[in-house]
N, C-alpha and C. Protein backbone atom coordinates (compact mmCIF):
# COMPACT_ATOMS: atom_id res chain seq x y z
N UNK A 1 5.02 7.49 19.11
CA UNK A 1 4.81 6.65 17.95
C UNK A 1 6.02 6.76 17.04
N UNK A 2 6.37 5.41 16.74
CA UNK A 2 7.73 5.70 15.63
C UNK A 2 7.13 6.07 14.31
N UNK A 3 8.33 6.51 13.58
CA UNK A 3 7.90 6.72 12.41
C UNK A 3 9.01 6.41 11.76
N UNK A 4 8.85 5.80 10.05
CA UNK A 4 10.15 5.35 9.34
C UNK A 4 10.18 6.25 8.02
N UNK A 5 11.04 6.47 7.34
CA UNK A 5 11.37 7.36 6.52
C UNK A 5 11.51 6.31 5.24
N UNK A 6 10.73 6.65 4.32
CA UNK A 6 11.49 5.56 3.20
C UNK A 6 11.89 6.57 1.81
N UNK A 7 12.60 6.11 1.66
CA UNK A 7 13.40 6.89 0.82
C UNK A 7 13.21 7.61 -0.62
N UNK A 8 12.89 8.79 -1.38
CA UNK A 8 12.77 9.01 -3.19
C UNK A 8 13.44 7.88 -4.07
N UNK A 9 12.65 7.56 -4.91
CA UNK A 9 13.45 6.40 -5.29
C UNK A 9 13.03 4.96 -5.50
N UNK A 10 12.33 4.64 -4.50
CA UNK A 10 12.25 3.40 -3.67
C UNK A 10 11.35 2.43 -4.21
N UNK A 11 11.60 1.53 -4.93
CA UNK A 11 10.82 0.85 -5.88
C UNK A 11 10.14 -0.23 -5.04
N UNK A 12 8.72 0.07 -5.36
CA UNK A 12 7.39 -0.66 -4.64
C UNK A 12 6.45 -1.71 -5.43
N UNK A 13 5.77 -2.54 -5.22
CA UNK A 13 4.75 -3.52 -6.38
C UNK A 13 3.27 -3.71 -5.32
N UNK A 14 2.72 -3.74 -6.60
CA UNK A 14 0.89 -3.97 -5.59
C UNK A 14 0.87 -5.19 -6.74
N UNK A 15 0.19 -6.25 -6.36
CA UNK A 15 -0.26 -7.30 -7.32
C UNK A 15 -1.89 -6.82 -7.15
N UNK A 16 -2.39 -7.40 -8.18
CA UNK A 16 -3.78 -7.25 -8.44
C UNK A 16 -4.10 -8.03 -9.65
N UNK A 17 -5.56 -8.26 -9.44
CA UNK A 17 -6.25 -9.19 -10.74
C UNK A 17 -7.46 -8.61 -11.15
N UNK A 18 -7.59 -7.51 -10.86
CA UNK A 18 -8.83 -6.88 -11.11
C UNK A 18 -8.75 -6.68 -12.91
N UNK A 19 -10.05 -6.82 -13.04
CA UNK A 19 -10.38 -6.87 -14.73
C UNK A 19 -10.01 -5.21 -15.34
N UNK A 20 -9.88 -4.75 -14.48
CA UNK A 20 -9.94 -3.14 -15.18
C UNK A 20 -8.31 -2.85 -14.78
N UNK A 21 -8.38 -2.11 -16.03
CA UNK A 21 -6.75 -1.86 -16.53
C UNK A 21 -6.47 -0.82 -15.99
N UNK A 22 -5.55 -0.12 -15.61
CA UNK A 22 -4.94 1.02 -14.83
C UNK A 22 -3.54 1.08 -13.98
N UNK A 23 -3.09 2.00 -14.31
CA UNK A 23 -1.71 1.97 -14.05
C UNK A 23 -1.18 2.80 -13.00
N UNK A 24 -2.37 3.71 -11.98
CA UNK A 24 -1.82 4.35 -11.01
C UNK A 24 -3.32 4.04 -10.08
N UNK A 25 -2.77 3.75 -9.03
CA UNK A 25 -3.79 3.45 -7.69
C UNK A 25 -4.31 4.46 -7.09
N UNK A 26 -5.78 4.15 -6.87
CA UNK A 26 -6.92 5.62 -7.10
C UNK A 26 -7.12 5.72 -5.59
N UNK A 27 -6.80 4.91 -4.63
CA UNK A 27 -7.45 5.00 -3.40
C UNK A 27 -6.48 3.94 -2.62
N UNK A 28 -6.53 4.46 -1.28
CA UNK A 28 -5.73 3.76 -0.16
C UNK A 28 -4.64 2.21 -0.42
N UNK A 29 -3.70 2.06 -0.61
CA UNK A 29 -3.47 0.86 -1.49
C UNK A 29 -2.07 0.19 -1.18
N UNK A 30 -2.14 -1.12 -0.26
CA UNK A 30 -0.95 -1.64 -0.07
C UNK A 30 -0.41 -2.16 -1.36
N UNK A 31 1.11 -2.20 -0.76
CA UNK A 31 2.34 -2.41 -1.61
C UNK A 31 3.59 -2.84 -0.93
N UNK A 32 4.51 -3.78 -1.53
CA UNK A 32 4.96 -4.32 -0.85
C UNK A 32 6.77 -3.96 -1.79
N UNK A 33 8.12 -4.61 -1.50
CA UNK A 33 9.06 -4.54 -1.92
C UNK A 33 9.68 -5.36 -2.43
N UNK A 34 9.10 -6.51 -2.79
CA UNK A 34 9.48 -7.67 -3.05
C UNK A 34 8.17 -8.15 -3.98
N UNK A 35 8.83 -8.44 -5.20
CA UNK A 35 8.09 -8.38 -6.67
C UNK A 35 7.06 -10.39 -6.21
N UNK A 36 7.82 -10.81 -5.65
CA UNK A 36 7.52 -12.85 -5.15
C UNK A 36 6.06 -12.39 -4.60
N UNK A 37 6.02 -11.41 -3.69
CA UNK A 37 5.11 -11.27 -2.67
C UNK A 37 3.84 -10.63 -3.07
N UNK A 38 4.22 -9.54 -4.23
CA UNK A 38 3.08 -9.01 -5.04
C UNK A 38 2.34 -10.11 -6.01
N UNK A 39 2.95 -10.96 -6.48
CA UNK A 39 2.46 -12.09 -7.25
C UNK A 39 1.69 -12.86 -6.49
N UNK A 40 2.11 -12.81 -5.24
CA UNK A 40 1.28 -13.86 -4.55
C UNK A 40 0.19 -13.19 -4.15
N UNK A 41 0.01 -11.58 -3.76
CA UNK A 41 -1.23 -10.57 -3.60
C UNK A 41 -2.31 -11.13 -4.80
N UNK A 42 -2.14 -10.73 -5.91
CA UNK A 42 -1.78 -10.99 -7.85
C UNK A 42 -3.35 -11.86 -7.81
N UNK A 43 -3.26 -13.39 -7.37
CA UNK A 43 -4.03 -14.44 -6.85
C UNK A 43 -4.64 -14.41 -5.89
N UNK A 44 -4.68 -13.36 -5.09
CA UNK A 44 -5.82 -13.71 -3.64
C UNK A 44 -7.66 -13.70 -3.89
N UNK A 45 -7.75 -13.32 -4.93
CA UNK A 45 -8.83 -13.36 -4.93
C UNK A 45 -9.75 -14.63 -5.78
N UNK A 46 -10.67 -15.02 -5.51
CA UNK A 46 -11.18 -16.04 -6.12
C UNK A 46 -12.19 -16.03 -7.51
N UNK A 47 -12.62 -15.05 -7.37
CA UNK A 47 -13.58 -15.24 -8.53
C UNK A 47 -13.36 -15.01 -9.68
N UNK A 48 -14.35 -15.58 -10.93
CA UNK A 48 -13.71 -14.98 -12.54
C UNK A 48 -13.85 -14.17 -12.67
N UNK A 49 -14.93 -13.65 -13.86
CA UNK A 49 -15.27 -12.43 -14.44
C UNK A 49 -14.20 -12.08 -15.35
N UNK A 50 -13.49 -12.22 -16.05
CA UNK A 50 -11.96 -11.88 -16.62
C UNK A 50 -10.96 -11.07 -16.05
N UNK A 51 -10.91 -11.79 -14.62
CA UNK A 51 -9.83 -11.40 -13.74
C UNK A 51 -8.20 -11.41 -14.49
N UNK A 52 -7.28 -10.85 -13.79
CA UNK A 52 -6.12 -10.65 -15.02
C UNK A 52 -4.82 -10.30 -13.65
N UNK A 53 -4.63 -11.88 -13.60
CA UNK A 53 -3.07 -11.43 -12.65
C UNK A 53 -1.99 -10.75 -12.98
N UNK A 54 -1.68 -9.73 -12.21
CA UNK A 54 -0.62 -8.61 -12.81
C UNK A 54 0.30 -8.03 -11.23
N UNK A 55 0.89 -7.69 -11.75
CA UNK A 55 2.53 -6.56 -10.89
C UNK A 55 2.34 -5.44 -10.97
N UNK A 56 2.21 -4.25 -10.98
CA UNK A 56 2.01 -2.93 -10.98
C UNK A 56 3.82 -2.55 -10.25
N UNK A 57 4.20 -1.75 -10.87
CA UNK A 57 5.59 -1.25 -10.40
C UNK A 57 5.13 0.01 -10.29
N UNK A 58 5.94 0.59 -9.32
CA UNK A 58 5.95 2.03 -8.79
C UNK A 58 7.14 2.29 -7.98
N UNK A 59 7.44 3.82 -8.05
CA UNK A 59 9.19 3.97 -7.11
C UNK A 59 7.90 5.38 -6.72
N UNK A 60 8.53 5.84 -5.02
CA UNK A 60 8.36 6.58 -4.72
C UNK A 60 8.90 8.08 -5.45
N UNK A 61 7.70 8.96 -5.12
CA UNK A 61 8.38 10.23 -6.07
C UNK A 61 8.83 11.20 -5.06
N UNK A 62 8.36 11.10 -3.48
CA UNK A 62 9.12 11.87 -2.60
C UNK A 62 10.01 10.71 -2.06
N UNK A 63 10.47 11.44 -0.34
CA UNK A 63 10.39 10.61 0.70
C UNK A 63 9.16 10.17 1.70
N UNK A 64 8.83 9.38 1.84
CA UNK A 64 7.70 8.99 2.39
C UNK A 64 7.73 8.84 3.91
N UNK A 65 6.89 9.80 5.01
CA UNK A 65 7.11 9.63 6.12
C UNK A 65 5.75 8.59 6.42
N UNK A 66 6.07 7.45 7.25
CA UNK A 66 4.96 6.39 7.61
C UNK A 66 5.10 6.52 8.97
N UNK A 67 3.86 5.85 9.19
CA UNK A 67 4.11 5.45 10.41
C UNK A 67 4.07 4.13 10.84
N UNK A 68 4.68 3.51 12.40
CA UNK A 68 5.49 2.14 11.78
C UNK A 68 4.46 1.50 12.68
N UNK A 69 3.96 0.92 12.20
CA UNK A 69 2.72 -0.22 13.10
C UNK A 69 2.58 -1.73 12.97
N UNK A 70 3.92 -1.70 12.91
CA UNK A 70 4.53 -3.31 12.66
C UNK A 70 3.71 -4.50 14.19
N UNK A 71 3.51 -3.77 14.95
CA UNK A 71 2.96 -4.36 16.67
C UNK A 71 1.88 -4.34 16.30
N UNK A 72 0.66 -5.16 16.83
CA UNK A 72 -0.58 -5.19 16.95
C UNK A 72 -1.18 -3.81 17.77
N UNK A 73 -0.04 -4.17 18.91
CA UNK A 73 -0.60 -2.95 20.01
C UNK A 73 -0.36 -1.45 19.44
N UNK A 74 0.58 -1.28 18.72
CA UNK A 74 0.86 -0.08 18.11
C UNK A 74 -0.23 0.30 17.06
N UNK A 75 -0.57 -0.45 16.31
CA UNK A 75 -1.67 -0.66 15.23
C UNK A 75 -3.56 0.38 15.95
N UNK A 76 -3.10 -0.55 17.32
CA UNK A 76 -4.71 0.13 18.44
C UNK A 76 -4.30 1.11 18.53
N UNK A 77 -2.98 1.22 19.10
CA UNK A 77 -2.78 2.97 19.37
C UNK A 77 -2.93 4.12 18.20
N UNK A 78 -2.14 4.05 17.10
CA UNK A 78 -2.74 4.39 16.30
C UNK A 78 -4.73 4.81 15.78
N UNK A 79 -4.99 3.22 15.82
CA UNK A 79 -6.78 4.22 15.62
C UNK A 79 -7.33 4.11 16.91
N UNK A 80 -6.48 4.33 18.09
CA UNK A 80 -7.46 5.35 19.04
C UNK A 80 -6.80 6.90 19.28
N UNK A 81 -5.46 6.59 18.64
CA UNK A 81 -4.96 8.14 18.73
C UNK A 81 -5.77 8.98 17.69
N UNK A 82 -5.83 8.40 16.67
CA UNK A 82 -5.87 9.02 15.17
C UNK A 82 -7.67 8.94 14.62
N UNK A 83 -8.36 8.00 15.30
CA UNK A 83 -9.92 7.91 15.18
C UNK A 83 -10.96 7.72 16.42
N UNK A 84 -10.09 7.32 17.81
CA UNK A 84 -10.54 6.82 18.62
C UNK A 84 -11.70 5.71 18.80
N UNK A 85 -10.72 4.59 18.17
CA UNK A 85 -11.10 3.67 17.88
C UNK A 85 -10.27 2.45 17.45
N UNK A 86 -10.35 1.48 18.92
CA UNK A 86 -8.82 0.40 19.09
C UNK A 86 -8.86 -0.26 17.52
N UNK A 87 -9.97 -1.13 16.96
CA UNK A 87 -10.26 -1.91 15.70
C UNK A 87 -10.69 -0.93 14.32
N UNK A 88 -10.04 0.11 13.97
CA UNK A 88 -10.50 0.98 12.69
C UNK A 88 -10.32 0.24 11.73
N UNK A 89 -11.05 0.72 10.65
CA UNK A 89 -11.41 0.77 9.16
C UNK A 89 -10.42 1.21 8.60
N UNK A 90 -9.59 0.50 8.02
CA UNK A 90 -8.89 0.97 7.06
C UNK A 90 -8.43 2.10 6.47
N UNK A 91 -9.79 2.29 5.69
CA UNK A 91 -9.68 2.94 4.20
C UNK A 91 -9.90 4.88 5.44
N UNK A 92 -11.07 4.52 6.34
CA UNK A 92 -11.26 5.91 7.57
C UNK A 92 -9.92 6.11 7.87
N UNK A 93 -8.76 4.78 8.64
CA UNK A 93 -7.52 5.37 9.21
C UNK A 93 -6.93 5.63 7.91
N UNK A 94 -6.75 5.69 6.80
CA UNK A 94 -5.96 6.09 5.87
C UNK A 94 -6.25 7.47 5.89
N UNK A 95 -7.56 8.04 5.88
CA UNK A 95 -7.97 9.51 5.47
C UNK A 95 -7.20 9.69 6.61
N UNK A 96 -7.02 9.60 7.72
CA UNK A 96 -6.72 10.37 8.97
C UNK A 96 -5.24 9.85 9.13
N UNK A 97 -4.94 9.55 8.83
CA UNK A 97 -3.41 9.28 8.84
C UNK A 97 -2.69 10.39 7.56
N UNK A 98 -3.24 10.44 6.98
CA UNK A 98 -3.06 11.55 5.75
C UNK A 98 -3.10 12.66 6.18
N UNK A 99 -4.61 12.78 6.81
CA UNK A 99 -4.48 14.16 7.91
C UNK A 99 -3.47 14.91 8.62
N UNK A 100 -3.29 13.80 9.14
CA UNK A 100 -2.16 14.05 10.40
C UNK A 100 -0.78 14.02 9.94
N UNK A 101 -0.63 14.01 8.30
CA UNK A 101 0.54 14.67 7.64
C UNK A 101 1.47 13.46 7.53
N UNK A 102 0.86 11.77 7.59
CA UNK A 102 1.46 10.72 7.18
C UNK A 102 1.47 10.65 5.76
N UNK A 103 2.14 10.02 4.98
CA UNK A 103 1.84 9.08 3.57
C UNK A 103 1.37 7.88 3.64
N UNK A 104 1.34 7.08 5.21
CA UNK A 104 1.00 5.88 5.11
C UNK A 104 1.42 5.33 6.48
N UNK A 105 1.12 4.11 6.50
CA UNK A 105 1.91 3.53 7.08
C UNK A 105 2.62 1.81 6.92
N UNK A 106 3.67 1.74 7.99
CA UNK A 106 4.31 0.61 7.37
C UNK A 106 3.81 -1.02 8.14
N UNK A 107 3.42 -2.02 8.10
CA UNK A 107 2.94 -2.75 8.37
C UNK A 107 4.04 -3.92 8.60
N UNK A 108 3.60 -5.03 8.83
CA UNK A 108 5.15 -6.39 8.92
C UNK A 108 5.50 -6.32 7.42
N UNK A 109 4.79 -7.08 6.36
CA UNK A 109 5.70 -7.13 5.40
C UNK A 109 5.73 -5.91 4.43
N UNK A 110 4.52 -5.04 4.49
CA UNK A 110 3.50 -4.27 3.59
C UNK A 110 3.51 -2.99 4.17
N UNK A 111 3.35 -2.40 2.99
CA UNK A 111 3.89 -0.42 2.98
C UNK A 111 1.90 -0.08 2.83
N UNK A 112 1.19 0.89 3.62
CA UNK A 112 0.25 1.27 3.04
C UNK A 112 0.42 2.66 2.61
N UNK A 113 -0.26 2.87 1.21
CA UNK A 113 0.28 4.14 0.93
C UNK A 113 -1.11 4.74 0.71
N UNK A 114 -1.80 5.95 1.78
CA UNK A 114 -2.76 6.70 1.91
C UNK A 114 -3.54 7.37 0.78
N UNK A 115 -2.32 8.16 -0.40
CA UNK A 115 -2.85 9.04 -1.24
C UNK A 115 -2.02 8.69 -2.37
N UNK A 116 -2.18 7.10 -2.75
CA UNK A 116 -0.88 7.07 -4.34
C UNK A 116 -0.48 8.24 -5.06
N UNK A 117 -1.63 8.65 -5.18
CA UNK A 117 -0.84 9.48 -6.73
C UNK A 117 -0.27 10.83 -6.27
N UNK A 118 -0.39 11.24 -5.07
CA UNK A 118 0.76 12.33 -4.14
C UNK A 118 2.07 11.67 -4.20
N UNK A 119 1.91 10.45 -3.69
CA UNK A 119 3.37 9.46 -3.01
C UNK A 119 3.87 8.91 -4.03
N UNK A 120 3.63 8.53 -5.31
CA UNK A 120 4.25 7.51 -6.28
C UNK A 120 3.85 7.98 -8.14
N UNK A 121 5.06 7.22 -8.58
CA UNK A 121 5.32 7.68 -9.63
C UNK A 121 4.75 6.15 -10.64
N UNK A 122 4.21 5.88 -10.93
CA UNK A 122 3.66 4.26 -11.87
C UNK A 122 4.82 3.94 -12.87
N UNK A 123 5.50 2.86 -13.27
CA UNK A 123 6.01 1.84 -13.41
C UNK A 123 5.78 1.16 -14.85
N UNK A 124 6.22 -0.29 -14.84
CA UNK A 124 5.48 -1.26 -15.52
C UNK A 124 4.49 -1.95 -14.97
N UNK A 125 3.87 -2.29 -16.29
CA UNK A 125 2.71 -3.41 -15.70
C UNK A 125 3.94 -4.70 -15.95
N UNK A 126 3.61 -6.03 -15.08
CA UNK A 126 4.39 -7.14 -15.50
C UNK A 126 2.83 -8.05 -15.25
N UNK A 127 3.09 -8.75 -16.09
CA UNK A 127 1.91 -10.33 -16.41
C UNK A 127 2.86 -11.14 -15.81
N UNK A 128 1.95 -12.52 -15.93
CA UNK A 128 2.25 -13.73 -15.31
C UNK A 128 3.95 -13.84 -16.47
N UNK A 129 4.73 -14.59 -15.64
CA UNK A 129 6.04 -15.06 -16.21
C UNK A 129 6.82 -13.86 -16.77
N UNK A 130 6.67 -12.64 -16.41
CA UNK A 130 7.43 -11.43 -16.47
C UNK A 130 8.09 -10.76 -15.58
N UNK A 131 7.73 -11.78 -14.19
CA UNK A 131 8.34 -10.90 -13.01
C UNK A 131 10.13 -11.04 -12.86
């Protein structure tokens, strides 16, 4: 299984619209490197409630070892190596990818990061027309 190294430093964005305010990510939580792409995360969801499109900035506070599951097929291998189980759960392969002494792993466009507040240091918030 490859694995990619990303670097101390390394400035990351999660978009989100969730109504509740917070500035460091509590649980399993993609992120991406490109501020366009978090904005467009920002909007995925549909409903009101006083939803609130936002940027979340974050730079890594170590180096982050992932693992690289950019392949579909690599993705199975992974949760049958790591849960034994070709189609896993997410948020399950995150605990066990953590386990097994990952920070995450790296996806096509998207970084998942297992345990934020081990791996990352929080940022600015940016609103709509601040990016």
């Amino acid at each position: 299984m490859k694995t990619v190294l990303l670097p101390t430093g390394t400035i990351l964005y999660h978009g989100t619209d969730s109504p509740k305010n917070f500035t460091m990510l509590r649980g399993p939580s993609w992120l991406v490197d490109d501020i366009r792409k978090a904005e467009e995360w920002a909007g995925w969801s549909k409903s009101g409630g006083g939803r609130k499109k936002r940027v979340l900035e974050f730079s890594t506070k170590k180096t982050l070892k992932l693992l690289d599951t950019r392949a579909l097929r690599q993705w199975r291998r992974v949760g049958i190596l790591l849960m034994d189980d070709d189609d896993p759960c997410m948020w399950g392969l995150a605990r066990k990818v953590a386990e097994a002494g990952f920070d995450g792993w790296l996806g096509n466009t998207e970084v998942m990061i297992s345990r934020p507040k081990d791996a990352l240091t929080s940022g600015q918030v940016l609103g709509p027309g601040e990016t």
